[in-house]
C-alpha atoms as a PDB file:
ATOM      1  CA  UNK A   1      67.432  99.354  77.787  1.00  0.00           C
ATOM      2  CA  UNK A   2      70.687 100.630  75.686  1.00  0.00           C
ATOM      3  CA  UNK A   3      69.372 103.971  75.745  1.00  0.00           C
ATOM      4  CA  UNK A   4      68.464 104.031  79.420  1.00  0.00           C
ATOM      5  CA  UNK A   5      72.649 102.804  80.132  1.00  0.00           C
ATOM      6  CA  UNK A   6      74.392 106.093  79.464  1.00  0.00           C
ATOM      7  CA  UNK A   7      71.958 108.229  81.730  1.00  0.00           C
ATOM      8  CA  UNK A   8      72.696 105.827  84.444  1.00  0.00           C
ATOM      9  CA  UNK A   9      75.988 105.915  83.768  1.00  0.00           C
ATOM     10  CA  UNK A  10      75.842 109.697  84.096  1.00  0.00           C
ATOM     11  CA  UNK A  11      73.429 109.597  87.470  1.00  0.00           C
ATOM     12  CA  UNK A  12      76.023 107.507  89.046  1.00  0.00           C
ATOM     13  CA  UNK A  13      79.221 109.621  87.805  1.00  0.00           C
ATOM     14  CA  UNK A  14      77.228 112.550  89.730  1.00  0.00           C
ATOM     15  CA  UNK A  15      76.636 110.809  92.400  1.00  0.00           C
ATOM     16  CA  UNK A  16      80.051 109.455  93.210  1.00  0.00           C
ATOM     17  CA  UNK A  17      81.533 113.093  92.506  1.00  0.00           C
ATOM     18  CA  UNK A  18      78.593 114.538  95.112  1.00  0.00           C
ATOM     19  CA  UNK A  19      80.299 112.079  97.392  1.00  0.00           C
ATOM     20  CA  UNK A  20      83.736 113.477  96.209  1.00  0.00           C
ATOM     21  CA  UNK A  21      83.048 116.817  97.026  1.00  0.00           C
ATOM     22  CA  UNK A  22      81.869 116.092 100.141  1.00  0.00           C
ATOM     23  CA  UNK A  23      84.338 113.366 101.314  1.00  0.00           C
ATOM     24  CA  UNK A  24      85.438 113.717 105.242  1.00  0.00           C
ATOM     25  CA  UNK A  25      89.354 113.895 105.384  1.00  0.00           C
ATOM     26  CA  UNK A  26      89.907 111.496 108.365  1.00  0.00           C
ATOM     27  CA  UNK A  27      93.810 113.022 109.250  1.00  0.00           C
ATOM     28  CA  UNK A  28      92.158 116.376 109.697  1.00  0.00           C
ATOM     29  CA  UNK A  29      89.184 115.042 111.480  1.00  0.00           C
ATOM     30  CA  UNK A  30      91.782 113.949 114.296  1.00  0.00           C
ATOM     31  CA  UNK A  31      92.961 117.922 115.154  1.00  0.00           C
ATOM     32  CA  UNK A  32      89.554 118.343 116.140  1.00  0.00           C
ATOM     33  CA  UNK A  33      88.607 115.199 118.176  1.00  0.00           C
ATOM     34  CA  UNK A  34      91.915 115.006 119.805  1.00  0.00           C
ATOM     35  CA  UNK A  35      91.100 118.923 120.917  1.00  0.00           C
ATOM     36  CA  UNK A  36      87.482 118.095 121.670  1.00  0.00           C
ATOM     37  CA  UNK A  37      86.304 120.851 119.489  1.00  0.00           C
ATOM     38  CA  UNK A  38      83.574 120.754 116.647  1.00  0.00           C
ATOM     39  CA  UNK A  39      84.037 123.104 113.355  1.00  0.00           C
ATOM     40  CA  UNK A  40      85.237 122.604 109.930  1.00  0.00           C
ATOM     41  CA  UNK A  41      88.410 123.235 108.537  1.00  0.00           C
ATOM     42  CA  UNK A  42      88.669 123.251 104.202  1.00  0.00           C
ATOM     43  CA  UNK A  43      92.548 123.906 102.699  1.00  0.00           C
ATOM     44  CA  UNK A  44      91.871 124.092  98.786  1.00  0.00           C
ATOM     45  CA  UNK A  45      94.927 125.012  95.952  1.00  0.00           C
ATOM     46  CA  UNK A  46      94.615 128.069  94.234  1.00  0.00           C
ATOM     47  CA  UNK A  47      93.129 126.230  91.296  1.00  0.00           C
ATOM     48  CA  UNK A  48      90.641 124.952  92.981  1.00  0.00           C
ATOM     49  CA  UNK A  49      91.723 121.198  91.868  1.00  0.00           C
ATOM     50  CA  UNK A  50      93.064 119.664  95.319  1.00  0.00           C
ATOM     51  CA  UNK A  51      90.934 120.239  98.772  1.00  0.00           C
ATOM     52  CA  UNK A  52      91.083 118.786 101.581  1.00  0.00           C
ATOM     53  CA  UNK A  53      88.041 119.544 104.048  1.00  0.00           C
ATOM     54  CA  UNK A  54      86.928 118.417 107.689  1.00  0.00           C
ATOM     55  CA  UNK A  55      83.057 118.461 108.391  1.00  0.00           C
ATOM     56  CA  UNK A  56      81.730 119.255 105.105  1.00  0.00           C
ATOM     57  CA  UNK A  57      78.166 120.047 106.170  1.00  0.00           C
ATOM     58  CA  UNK A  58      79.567 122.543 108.735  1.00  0.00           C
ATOM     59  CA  UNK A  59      81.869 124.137 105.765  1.00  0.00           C
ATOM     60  CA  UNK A  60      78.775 125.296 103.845  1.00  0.00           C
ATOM     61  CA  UNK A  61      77.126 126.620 107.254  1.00  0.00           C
ATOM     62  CA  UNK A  62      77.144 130.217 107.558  1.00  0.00           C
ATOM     63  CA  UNK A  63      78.821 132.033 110.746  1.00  0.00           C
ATOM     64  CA  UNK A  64      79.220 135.803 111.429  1.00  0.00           C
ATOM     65  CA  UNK A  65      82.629 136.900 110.129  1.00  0.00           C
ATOM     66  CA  UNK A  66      84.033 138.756 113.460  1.00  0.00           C
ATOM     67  CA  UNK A  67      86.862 140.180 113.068  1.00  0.00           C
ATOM     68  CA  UNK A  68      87.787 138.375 109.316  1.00  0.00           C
ATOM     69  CA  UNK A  69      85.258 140.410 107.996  1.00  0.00           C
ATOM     70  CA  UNK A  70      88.759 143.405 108.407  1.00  0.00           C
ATOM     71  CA  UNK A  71      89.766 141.757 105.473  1.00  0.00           C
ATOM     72  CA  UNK A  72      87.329 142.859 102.952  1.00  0.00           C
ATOM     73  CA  UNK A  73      86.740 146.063 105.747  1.00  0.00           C
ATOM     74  CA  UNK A  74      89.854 147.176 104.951  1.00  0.00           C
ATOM     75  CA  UNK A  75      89.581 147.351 101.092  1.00  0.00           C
ATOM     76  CA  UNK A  76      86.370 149.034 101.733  1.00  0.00           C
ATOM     77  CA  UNK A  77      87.440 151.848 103.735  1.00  0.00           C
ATOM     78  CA  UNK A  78      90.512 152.348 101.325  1.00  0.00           C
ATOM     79  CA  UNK A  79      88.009 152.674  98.641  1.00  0.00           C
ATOM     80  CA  UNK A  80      85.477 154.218 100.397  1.00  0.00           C
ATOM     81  CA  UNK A  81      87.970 156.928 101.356  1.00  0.00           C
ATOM     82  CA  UNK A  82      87.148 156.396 105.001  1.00  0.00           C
ATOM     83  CA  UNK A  83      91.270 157.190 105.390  1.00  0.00           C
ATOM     84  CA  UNK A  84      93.621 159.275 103.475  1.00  0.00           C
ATOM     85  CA  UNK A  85      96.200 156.461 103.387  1.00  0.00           C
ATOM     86  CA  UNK A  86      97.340 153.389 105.272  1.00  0.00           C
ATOM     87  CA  UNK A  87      99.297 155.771 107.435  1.00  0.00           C
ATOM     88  CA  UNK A  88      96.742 158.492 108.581  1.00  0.00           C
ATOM     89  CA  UNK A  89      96.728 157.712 112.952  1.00  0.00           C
ATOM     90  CA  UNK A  90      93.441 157.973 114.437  1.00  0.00           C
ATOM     91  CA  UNK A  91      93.585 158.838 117.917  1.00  0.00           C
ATOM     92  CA  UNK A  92      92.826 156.368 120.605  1.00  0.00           C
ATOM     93  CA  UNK A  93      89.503 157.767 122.502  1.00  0.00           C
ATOM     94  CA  UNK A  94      90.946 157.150 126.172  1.00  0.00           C
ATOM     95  CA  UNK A  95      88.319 154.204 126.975  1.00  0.00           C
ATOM     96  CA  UNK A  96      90.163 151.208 127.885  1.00  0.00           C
ATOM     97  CA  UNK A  97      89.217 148.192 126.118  1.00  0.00           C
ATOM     98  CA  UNK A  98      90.385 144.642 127.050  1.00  0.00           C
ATOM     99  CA  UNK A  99      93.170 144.154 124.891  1.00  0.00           C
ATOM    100  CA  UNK A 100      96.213 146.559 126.056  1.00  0.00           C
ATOM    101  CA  UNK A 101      97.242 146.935 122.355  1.00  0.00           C
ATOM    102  CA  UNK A 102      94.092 148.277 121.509  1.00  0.00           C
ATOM    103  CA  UNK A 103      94.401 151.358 124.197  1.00  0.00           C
ATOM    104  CA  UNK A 104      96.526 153.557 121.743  1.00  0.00           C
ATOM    105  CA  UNK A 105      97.056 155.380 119.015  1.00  0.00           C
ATOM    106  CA  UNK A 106      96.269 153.266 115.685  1.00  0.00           C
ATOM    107  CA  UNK A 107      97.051 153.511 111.502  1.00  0.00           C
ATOM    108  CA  UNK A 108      95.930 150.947 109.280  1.00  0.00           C
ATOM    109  CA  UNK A 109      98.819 148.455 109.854  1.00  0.00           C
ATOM    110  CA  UNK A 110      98.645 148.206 113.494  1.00  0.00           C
ATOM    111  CA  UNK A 111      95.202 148.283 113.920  1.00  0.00           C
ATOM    112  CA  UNK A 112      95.291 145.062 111.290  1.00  0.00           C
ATOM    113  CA  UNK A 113      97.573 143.347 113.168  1.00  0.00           C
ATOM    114  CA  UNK A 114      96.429 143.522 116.295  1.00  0.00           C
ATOM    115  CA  UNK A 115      92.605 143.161 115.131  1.00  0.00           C
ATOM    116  CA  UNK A 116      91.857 146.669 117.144  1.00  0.00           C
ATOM    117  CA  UNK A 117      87.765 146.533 116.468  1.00  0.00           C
ATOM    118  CA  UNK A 118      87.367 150.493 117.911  1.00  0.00           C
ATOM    119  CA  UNK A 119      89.891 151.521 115.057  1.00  0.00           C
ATOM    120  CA  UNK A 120      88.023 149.745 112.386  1.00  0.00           C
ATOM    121  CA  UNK A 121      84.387 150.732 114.512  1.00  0.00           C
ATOM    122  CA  UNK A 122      85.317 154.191 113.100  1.00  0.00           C
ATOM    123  CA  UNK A 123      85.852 153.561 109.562  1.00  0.00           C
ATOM    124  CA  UNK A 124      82.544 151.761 109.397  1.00  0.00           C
ATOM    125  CA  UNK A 125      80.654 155.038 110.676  1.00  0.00           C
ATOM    126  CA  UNK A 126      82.574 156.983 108.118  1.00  0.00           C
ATOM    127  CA  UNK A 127      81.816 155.027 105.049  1.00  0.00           C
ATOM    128  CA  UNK A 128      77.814 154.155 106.242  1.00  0.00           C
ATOM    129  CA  UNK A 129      75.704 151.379 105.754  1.00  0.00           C
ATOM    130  CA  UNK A 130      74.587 151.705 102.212  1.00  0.00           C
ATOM    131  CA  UNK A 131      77.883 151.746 100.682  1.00  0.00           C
ATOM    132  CA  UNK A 132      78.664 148.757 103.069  1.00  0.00           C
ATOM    133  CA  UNK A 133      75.624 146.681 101.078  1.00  0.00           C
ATOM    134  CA  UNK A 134      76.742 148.020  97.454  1.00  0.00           C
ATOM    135  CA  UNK A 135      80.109 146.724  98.271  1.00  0.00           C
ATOM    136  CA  UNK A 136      78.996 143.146  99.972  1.00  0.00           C
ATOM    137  CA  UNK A 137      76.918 142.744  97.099  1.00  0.00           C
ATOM    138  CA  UNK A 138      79.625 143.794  94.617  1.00  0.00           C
ATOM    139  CA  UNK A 139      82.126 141.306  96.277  1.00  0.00           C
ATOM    140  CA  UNK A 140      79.355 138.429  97.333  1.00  0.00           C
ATOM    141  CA  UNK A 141      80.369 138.479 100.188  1.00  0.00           C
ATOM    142  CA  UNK A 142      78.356 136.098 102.368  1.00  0.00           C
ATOM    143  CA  UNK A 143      74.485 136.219 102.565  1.00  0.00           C
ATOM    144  CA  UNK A 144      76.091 140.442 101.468  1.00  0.00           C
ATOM    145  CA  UNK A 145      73.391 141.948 105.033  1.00  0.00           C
ATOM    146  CA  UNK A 146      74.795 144.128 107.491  1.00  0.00           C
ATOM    147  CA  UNK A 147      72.149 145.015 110.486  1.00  0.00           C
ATOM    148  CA  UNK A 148      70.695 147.866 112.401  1.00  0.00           C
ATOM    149  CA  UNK A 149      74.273 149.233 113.712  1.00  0.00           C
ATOM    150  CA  UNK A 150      76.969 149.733 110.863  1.00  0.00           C
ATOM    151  CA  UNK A 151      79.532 149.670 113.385  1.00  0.00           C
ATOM    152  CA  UNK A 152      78.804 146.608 114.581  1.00  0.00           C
ATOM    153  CA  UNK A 153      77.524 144.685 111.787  1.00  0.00           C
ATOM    154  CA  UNK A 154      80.222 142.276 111.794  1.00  0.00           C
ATOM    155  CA  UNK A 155      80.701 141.504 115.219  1.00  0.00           C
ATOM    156  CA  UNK A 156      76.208 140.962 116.206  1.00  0.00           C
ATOM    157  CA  UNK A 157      74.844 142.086 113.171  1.00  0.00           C
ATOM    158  CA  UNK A 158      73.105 139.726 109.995  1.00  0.00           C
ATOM    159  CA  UNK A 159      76.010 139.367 108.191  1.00  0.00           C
ATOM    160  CA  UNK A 160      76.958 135.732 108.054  1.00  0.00           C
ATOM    161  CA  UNK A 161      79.370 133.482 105.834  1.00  0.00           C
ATOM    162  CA  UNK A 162      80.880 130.289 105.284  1.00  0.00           C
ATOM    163  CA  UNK A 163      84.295 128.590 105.368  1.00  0.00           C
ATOM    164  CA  UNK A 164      83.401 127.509 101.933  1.00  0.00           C
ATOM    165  CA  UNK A 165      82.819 130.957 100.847  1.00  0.00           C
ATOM    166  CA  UNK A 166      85.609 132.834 102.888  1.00  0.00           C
ATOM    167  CA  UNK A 167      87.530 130.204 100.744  1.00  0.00           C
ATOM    168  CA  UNK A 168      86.084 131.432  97.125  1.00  0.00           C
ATOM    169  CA  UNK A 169      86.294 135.604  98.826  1.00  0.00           C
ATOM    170  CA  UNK A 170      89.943 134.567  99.140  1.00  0.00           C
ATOM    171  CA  UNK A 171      90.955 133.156  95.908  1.00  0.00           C
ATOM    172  CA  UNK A 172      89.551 136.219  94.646  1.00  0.00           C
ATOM    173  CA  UNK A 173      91.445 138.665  96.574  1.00  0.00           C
ATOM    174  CA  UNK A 174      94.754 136.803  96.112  1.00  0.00           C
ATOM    175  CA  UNK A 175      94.369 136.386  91.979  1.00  0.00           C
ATOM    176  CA  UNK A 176      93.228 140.562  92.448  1.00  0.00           C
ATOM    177  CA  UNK A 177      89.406 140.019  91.343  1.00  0.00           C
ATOM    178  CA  UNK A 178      88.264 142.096  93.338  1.00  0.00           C
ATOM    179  CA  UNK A 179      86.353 145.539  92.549  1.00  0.00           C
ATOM    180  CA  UNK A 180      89.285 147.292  93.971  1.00  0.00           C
ATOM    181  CA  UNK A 181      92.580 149.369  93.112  1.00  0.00           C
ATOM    182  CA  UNK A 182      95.412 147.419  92.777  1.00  0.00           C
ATOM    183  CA  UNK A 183      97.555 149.444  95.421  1.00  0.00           C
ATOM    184  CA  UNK A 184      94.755 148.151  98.109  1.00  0.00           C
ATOM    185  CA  UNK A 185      95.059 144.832  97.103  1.00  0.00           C
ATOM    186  CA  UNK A 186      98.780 144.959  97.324  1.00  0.00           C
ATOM    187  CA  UNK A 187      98.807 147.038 100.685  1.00  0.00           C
ATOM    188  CA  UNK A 188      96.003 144.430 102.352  1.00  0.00           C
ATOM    189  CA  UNK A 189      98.115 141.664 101.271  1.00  0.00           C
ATOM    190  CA  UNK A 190     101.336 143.839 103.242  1.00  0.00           C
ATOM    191  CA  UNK A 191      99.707 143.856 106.286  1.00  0.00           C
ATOM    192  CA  UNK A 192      97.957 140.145 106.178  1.00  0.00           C
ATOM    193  CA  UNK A 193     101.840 138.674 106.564  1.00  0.00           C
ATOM    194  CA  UNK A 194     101.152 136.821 109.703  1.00  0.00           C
ATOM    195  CA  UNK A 195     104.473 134.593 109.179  1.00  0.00           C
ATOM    196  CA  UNK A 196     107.348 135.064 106.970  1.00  0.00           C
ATOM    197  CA  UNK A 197     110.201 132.866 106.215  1.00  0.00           C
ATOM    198  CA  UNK A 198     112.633 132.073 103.170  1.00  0.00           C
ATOM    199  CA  UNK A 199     110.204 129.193 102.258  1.00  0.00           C
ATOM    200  CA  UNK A 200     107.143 130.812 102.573  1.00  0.00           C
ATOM    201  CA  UNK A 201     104.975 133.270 103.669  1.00  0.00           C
ATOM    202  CA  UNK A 202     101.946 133.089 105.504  1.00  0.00           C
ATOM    203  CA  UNK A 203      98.473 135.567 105.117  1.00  0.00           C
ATOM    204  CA  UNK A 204      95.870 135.645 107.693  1.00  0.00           C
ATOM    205  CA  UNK A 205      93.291 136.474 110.036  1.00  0.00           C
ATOM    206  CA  UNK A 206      91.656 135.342 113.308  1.00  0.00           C
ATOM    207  CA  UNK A 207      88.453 135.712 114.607  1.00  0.00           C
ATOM    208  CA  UNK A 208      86.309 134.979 117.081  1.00  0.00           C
ATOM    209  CA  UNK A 209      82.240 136.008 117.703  1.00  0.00           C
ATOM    210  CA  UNK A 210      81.316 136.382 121.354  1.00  0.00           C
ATOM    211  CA  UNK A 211      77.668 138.436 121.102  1.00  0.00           C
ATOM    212  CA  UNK A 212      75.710 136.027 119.048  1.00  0.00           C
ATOM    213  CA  UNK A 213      75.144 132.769 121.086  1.00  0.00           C
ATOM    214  CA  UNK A 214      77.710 130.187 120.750  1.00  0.00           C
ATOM    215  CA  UNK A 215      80.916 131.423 120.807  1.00  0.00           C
ATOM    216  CA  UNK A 216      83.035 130.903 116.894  1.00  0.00           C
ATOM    217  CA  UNK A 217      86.443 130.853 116.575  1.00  0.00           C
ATOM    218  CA  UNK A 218      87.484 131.364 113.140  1.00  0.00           C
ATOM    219  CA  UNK A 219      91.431 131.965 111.158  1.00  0.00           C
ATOM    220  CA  UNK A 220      91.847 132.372 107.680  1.00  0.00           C
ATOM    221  CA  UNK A 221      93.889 133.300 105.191  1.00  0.00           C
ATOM    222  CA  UNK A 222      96.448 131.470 102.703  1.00  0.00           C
ATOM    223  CA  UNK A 223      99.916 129.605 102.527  1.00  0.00           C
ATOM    224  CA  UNK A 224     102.299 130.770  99.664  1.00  0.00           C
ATOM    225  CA  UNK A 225     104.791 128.763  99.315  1.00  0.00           C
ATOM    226  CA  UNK A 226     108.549 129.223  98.013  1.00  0.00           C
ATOM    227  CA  UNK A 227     107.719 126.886  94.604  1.00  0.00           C
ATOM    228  CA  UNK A 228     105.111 128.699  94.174  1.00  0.00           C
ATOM    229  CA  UNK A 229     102.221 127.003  95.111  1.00  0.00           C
ATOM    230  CA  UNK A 230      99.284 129.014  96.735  1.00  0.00           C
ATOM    231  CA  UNK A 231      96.996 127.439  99.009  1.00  0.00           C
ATOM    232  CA  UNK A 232      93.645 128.713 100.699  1.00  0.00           C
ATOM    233  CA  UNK A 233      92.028 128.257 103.998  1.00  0.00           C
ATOM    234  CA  UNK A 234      89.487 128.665 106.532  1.00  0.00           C
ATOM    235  CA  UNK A 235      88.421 127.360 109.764  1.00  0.00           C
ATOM    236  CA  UNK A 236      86.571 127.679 112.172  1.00  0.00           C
ATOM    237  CA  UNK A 237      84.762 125.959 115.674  1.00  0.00           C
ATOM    238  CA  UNK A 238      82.530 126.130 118.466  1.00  0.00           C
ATOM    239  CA  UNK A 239      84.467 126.681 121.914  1.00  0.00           C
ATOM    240  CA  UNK A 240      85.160 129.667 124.627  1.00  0.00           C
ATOM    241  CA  UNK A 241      88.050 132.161 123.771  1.00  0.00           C
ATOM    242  CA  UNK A 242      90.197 132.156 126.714  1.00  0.00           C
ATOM    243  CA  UNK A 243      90.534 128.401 126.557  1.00  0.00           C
ATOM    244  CA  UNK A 244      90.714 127.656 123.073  1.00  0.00           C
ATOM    245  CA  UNK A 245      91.700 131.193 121.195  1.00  0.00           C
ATOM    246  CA  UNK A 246      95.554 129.365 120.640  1.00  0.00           C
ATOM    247  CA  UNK A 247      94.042 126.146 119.117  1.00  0.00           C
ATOM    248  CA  UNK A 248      92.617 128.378 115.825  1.00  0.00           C
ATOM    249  CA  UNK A 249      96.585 128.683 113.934  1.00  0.00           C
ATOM    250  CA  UNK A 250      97.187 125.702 116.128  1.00  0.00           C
ATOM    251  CA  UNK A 251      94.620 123.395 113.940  1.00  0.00           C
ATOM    252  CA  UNK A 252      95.016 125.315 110.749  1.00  0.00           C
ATOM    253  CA  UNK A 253      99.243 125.149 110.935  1.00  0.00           C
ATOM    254  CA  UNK A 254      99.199 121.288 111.821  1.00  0.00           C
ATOM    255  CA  UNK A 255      97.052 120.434 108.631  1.00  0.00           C
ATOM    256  CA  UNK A 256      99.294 122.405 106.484  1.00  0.00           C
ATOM    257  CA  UNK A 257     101.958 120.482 107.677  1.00  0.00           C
ATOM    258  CA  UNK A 258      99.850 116.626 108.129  1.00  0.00           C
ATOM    259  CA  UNK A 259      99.028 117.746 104.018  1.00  0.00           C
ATOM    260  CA  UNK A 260     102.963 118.341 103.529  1.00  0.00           C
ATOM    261  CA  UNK A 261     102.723 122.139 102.655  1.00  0.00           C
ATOM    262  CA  UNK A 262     104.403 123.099 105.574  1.00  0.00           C
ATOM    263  CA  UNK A 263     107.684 120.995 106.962  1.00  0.00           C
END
């Protein structure tokens, strides 16, 4: 019997941090019920040592990226040499698109900011779809597939990922592990400032898949704050884009702030 008390003792420490791991955080629960909207939200510290996470079956569940996936795109094409530089214009085709910021002339930074998918439609045709897997697989990115149309791939293709690993891809790019120049890292980190203020400075990106069956709104991206704390994030939901596209920072700002990361 003595020696059978330490491996119980050990069967039930596992089991109780299982349940850790996988605790529901009732306060961010609430931004989704009180919204009506089902997804999963995780906000984790740089270390990895504090998270906080909403739905964590759905957090392990794997989504296509949409238009997050220009994060990682964006090193990519850098690399790839798909541009000369952040500021080398490609010339808007003439085709109007839905978005009026997208019917113009676009560099690197613009195109970022306003997620302009032809822009980043032509970089994936000029790098091709077997760097594209060498590079998913170099980064483990996802389940690392693309799909019959490498200009597409993200948007209706097999690529898929999870909040949990967008959250792991993150830390990576923000401590610079990534199989990348430095000068990319630093420039995609430029052009990820979504919000800046003297107490901290916000990096992201939305998202939001329309072409494969439910719709999935996503944001992403990472709080760094004056003290220097960094912390990571990614959410996303089921729901329609014109009625819910302002609830995706909506969600992901109020937890910061419910957690006390943001006043």
């Amino acid at each position: 019997m003595n020696t059978l008390r330490p491996l119980t003792c050990i069967v039930l420490a596992l089991i109780c941090f299982a349940g850790f791991l996988n605790a529901q955080d009732e306060d961010l629960a609430r931004l989704f019920s009180d919204r009506k909207l089902t997804g999963t939200l995780i906000i984790e510290s740089l270390d990895g040592k504090t998270t906080y996470r909403h739905n964590p079956e759905r957090s392990e569940e794997r989504f296509i990226p949409a238009s997050t996936f220009k994060i990682p795109n964006t090193l990519i094409a850098l690399d790839a040499g798909a541009l000369k530089d952040e500021n080398e214009v490609i010339k808007w085709d003439g085709q109007k698109r839905f978005l009026p910021d997208w019917n113009r002339d676009h560099a690197l930074p613009s195109a970022f900011q306003v997620s302009c998918v032809w822009f980043y439609q032509e970089l994936a045709r000029r790098v091709g779809d077997k760097p594209y897997l060498k590079y998913l697989k170099e980064m483990q990115y996802g389940n690392m597939l693309t799909g019959p149309n490498v200009d597409t791939f993200w948007l209706d293709g097999e690529i898929r990922i999870s909040a949990r690993e967008q959250v792991n891809f993150l830390r990576r790019l923000v401590n610079s592990d990534l199989p990348f120049q430095q000068k990319h890292i630093d420039l995609l980190k430029k052009i990820m400032i979504n919000e800046e203020t003297p107490e901290y400075i916000l990096r992201a990106k939305t998202g939001w898949a329309v072409r494969t069956g439910t719709q999935i709104g996503w944001f992403v991206g990472w709080l760094e704050r004056k003290s220097g704390e960094v912390w990571l994030f990614a959410l996303n939901f089921d729901s329609e884009y014109d009625k819910d596209k302002g609830a995706r920072k909506e969600i992901a700002i109020d937890a910061l702030r419910l957690k006390g990361l943001l006043e």
